[in-house]
Every structure is written in C-alpha cells, then in structure tokens.
PDB file of N, CA and C in Angstrom:
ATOM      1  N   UNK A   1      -1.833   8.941 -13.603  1.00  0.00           N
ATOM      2  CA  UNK A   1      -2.566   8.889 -12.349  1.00  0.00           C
ATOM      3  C   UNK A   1      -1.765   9.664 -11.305  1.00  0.00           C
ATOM      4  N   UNK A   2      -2.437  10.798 -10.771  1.00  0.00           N
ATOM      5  CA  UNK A   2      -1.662  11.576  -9.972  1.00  0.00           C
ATOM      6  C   UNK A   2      -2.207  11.578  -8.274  1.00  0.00           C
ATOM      7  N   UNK A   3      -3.475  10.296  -8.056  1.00  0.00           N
ATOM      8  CA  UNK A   3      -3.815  10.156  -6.673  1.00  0.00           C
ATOM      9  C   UNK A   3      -4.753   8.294  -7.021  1.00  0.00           C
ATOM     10  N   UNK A   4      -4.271   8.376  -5.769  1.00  0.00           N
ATOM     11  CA  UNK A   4      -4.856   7.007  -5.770  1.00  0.00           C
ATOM     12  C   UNK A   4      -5.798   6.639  -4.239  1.00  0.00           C
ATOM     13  N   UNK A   5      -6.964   5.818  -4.836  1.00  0.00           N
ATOM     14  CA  UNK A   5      -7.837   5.736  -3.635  1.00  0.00           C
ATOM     15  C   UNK A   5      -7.724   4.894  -2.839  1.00  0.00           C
ATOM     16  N   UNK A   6      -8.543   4.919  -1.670  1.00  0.00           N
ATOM     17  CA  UNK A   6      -8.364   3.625  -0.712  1.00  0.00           C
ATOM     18  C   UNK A   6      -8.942   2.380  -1.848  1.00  0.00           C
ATOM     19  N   UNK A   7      -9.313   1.909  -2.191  1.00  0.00           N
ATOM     20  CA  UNK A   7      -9.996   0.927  -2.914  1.00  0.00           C
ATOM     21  C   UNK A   7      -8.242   0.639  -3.784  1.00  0.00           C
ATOM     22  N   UNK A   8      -7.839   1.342  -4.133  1.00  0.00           N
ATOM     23  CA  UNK A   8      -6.062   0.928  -4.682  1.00  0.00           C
ATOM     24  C   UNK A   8      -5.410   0.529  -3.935  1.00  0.00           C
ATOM     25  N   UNK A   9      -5.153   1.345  -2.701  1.00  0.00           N
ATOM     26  CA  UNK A   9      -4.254   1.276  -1.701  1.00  0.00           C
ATOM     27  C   UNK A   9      -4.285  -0.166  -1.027  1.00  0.00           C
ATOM     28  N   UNK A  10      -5.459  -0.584  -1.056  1.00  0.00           N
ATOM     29  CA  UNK A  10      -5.964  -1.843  -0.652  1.00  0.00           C
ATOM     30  C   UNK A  10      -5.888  -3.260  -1.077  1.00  0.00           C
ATOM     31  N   UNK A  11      -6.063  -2.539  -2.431  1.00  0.00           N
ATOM     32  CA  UNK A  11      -5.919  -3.958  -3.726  1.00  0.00           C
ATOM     33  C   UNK A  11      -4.249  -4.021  -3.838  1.00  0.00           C
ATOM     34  N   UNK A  12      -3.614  -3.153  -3.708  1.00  0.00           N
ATOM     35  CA  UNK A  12      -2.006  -3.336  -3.263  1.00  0.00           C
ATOM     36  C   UNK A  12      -1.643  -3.849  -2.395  1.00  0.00           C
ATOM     37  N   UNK A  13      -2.162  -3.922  -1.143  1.00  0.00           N
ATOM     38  CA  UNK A  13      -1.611  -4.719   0.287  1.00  0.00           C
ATOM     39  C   UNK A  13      -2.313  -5.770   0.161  1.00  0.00           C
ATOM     40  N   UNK A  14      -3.349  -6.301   0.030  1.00  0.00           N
ATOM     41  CA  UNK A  14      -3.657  -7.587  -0.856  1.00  0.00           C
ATOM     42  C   UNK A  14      -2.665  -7.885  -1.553  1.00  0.00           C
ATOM     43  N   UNK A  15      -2.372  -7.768  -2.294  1.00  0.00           N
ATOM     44  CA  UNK A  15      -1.393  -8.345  -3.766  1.00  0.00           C
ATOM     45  C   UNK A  15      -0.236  -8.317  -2.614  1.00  0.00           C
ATOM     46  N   UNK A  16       0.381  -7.763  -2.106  1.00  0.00           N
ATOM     47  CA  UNK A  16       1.698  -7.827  -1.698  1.00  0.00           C
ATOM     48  C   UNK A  16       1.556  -8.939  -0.363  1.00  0.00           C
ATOM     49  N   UNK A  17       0.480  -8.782   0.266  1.00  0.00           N
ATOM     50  CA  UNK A  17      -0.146  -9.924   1.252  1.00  0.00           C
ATOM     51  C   UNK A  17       0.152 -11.019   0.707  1.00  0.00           C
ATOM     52  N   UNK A  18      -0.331 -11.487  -0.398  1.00  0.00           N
ATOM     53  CA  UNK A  18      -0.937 -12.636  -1.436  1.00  0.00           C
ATOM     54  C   UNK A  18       0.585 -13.386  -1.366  1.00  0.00           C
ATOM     55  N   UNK A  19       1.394 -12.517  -1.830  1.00  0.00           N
ATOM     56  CA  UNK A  19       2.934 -12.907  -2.550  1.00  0.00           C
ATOM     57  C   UNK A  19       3.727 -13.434  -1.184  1.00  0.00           C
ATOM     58  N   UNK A  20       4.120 -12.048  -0.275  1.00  0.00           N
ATOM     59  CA  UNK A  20       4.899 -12.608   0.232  1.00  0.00           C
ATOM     60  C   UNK A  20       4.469 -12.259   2.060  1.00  0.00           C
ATOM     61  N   UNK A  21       3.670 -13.312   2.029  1.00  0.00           N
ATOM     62  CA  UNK A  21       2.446 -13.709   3.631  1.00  0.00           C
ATOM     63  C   UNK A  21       3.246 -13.372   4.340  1.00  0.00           C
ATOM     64  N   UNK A  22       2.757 -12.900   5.637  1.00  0.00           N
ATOM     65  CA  UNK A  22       2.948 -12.495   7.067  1.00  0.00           C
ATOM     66  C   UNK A  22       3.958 -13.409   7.759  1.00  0.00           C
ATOM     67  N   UNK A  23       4.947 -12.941   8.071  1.00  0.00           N
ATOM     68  CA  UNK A  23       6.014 -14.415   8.568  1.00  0.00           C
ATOM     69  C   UNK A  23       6.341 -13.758  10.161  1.00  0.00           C
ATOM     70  N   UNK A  24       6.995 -14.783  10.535  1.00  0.00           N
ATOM     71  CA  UNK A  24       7.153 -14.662  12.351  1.00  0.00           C
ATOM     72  C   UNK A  24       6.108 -15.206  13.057  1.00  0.00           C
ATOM     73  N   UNK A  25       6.411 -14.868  14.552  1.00  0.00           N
ATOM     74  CA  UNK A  25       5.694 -15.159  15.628  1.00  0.00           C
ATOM     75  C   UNK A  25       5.316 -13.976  16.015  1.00  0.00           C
ATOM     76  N   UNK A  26       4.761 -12.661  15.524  1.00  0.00           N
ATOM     77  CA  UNK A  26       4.159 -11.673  15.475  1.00  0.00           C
ATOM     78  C   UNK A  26       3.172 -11.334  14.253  1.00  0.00           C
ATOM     79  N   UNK A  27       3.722 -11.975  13.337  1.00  0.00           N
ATOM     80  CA  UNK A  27       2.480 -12.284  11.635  1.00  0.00           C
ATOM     81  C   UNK A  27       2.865 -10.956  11.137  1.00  0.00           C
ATOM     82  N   UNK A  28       4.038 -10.243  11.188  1.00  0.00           N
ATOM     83  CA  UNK A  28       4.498  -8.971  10.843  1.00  0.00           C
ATOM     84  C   UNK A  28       4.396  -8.707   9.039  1.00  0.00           C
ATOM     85  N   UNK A  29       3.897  -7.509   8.422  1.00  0.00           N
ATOM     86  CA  UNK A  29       3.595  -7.388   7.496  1.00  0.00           C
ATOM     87  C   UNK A  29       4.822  -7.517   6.715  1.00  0.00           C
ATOM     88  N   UNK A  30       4.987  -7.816   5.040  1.00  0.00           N
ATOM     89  CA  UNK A  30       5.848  -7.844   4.311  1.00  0.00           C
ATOM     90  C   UNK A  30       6.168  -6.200   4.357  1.00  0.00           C
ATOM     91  N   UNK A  31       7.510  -6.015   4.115  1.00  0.00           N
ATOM     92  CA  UNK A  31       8.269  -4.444   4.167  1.00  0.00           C
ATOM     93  C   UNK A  31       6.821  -3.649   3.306  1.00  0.00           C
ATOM     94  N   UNK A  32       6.634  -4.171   1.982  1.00  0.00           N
ATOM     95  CA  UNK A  32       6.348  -3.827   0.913  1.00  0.00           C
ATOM     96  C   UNK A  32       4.284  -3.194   1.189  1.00  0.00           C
ATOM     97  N   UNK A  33       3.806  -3.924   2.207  1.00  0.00           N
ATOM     98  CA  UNK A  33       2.372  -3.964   2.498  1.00  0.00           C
ATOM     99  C   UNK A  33       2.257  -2.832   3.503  1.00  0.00           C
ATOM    100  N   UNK A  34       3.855  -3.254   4.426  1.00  0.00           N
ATOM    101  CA  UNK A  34       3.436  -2.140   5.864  1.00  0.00           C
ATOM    102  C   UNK A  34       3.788  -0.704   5.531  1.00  0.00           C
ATOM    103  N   UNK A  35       4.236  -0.732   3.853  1.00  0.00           N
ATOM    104  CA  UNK A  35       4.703   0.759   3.744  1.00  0.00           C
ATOM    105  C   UNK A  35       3.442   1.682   3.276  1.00  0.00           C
ATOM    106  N   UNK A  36       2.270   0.539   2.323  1.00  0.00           N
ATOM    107  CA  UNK A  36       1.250   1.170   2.445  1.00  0.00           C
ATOM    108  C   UNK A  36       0.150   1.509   3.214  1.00  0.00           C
ATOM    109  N   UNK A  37       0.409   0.194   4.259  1.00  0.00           N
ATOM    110  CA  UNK A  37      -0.438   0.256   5.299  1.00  0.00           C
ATOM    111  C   UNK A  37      -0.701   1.604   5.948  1.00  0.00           C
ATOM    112  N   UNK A  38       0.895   2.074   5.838  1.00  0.00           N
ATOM    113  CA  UNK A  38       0.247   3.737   5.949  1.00  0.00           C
ATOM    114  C   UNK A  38      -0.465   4.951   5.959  1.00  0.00           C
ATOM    115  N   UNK A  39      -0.266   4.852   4.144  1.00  0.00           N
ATOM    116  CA  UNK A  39      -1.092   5.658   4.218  1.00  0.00           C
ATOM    117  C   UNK A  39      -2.591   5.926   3.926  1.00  0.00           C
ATOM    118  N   UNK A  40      -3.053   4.337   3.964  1.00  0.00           N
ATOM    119  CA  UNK A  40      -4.116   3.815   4.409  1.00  0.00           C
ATOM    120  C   UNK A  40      -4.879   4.012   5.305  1.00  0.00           C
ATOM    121  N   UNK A  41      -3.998   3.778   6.363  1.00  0.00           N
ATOM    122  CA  UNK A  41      -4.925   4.201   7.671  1.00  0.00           C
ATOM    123  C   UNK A  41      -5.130   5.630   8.374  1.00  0.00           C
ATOM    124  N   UNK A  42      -3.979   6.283   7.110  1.00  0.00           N
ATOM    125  CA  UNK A  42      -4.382   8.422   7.458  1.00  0.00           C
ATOM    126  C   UNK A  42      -5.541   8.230   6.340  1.00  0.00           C
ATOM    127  N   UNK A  43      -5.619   7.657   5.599  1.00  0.00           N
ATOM    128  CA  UNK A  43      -6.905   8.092   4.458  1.00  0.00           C
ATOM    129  C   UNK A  43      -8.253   7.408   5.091  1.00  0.00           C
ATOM    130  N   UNK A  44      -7.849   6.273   6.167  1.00  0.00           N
ATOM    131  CA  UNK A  44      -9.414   6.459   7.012  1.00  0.00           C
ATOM    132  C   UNK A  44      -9.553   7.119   8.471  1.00  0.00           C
ATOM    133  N   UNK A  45      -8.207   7.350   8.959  1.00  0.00           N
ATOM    134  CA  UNK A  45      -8.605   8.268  10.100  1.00  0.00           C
ATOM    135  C   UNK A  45      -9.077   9.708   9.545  1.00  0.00           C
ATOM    136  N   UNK A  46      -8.540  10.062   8.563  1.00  0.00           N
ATOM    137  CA  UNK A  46      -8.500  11.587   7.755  1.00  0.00           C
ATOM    138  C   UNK A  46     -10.076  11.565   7.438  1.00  0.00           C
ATOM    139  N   UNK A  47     -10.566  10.493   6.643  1.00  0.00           N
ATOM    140  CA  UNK A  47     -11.388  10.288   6.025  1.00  0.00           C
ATOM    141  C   UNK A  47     -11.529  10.842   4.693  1.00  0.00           C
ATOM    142  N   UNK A  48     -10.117  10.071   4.343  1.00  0.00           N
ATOM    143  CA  UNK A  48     -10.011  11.337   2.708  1.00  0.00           C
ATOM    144  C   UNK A  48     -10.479  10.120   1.685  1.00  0.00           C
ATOM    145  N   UNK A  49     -10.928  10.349   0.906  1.00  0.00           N
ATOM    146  CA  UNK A  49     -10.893   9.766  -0.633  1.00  0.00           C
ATOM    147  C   UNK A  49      -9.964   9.463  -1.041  1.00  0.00           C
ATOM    148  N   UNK A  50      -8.951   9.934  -1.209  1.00  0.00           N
ATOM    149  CA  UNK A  50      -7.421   9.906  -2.003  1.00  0.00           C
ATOM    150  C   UNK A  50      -6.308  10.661  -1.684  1.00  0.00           C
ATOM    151  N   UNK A  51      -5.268   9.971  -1.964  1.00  0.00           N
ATOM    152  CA  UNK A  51      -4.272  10.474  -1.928  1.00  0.00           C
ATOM    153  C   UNK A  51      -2.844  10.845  -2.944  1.00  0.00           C
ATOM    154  N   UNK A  52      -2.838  11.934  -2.829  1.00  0.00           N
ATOM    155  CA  UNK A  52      -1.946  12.279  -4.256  1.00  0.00           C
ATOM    156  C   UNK A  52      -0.816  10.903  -3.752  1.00  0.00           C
ATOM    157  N   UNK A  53       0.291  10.610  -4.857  1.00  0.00           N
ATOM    158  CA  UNK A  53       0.903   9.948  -5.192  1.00  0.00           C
ATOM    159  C   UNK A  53       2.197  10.345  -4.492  1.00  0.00           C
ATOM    160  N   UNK A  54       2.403  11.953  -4.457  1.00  0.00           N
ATOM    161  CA  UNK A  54       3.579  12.707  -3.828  1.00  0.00           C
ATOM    162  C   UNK A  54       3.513  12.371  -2.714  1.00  0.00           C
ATOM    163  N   UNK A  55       2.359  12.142  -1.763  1.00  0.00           N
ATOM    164  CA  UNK A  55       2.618  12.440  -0.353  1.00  0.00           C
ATOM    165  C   UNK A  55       3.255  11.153   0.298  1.00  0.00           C
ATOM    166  N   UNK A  56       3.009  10.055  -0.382  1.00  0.00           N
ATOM    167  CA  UNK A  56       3.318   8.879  -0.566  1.00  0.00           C
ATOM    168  C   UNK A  56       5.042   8.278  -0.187  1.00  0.00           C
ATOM    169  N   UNK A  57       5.160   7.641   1.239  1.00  0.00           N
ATOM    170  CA  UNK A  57       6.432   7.961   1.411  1.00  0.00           C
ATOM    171  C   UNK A  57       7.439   7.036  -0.138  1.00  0.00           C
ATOM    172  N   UNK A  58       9.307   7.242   0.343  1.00  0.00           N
ATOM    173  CA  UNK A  58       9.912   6.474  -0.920  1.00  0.00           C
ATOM    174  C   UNK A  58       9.375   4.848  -0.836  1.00  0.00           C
ATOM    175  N   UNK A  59       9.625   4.143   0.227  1.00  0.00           N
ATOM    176  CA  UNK A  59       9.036   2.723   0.218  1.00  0.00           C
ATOM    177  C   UNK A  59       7.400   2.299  -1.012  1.00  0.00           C
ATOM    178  N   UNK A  60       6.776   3.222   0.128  1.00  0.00           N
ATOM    179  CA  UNK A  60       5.068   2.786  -0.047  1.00  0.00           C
ATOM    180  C   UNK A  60       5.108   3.330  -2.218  1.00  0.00           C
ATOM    181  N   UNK A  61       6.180   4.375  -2.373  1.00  0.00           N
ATOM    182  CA  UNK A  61       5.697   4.539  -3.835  1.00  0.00           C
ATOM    183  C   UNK A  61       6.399   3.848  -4.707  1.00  0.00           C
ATOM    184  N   UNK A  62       7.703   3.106  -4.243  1.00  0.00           N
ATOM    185  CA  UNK A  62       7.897   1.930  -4.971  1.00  0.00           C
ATOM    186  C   UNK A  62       7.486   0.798  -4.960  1.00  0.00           C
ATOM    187  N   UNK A  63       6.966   0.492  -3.641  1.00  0.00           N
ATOM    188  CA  UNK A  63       5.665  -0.877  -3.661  1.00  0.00           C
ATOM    189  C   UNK A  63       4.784  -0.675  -4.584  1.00  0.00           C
ATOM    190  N   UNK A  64       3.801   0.600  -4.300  1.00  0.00           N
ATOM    191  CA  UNK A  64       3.525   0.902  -5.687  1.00  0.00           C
ATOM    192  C   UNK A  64       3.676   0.834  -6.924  1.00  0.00           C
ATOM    193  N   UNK A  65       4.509   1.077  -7.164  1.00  0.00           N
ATOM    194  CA  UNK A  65       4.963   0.979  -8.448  1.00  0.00           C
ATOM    195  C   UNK A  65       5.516  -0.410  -8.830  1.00  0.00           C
ATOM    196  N   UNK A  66       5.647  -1.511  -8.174  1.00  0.00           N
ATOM    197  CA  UNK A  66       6.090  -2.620  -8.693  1.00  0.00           C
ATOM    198  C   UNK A  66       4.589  -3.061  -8.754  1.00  0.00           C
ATOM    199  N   UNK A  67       3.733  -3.421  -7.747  1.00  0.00           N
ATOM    200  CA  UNK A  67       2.306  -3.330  -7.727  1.00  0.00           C
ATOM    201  C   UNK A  67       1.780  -3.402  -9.382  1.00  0.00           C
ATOM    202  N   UNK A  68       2.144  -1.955  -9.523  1.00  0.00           N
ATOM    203  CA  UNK A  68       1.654  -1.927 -11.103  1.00  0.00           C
ATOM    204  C   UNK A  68       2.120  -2.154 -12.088  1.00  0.00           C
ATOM    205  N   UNK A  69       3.397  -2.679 -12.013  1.00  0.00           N
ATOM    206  CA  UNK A  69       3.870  -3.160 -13.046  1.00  0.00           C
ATOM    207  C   UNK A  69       3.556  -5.075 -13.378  1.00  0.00           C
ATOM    208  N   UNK A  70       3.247  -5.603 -12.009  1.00  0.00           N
ATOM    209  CA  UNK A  70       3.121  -6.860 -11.522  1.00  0.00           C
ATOM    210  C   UNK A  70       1.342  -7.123 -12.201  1.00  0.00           C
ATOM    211  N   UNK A  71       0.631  -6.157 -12.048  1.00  0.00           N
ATOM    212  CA  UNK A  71      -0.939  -6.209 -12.412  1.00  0.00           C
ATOM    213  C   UNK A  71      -1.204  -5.734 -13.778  1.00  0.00           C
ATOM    214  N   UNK A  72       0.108  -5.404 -14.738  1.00  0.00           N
ATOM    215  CA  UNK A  72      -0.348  -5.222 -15.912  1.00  0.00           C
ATOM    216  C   UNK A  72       0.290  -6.464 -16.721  1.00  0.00           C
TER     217      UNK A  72
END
C-alpha cells in the first residue's frame, strides 16, 4: 500500500482515540492521533482522496504503522 485514504486515516485516530483517550483539562489528543490528525485535515482542506504514505510526517507513519500491526 503506497497511499492511504481519508476513510484509513480516520479508522486510525479512532483506534488510537479508543486506546489511549484524550487526557487533561484541554482533552488534548494522544501524541499518536494528533500526528495523524494532520494529515487529515490537508486531505479535507485539499480535498484530496489520498495520500501517498511518503508525505506522511516520521510520527503520523509510525502511528501508522503500529495501527497496522495492532488491526491485524
């Protein structure tokens, strides 16, 4: 898989939501959610479909990648 869609990107910050919930007195995202939160919200301001995997900063593509190792 060399791009992944909003419909992924999503089902990842879910899952990472799920695990380890919003803590503080601000409800601040887990490291792991706000790294994709990223590039989430360029793929709906952009209005892109997808996003290659490269553009993907180091955080958001190892969230990723535990993501998928966690859902198989």
């Amino acid at each position: 898989m060399s791009e992944l869609t909003l419909m992924q990107i999503e089902a990842a910050i879910n899952y990472w939501r799920a695990r380890l919930p919003s803590a503080g007195e601000d409800l601040r995202l887990c490291a792991q959610a706000s790294a994709l939160a990223q590039p989430y919200a360029m793929m709906i301001l952009e209005r892109r479909v997808s996003v290659p995997l490269s553009e993907l900063s180091e955080n958001a593509s190892e969230a990723w990648k535990l993501y998928c190792l966690a859902a198989t």
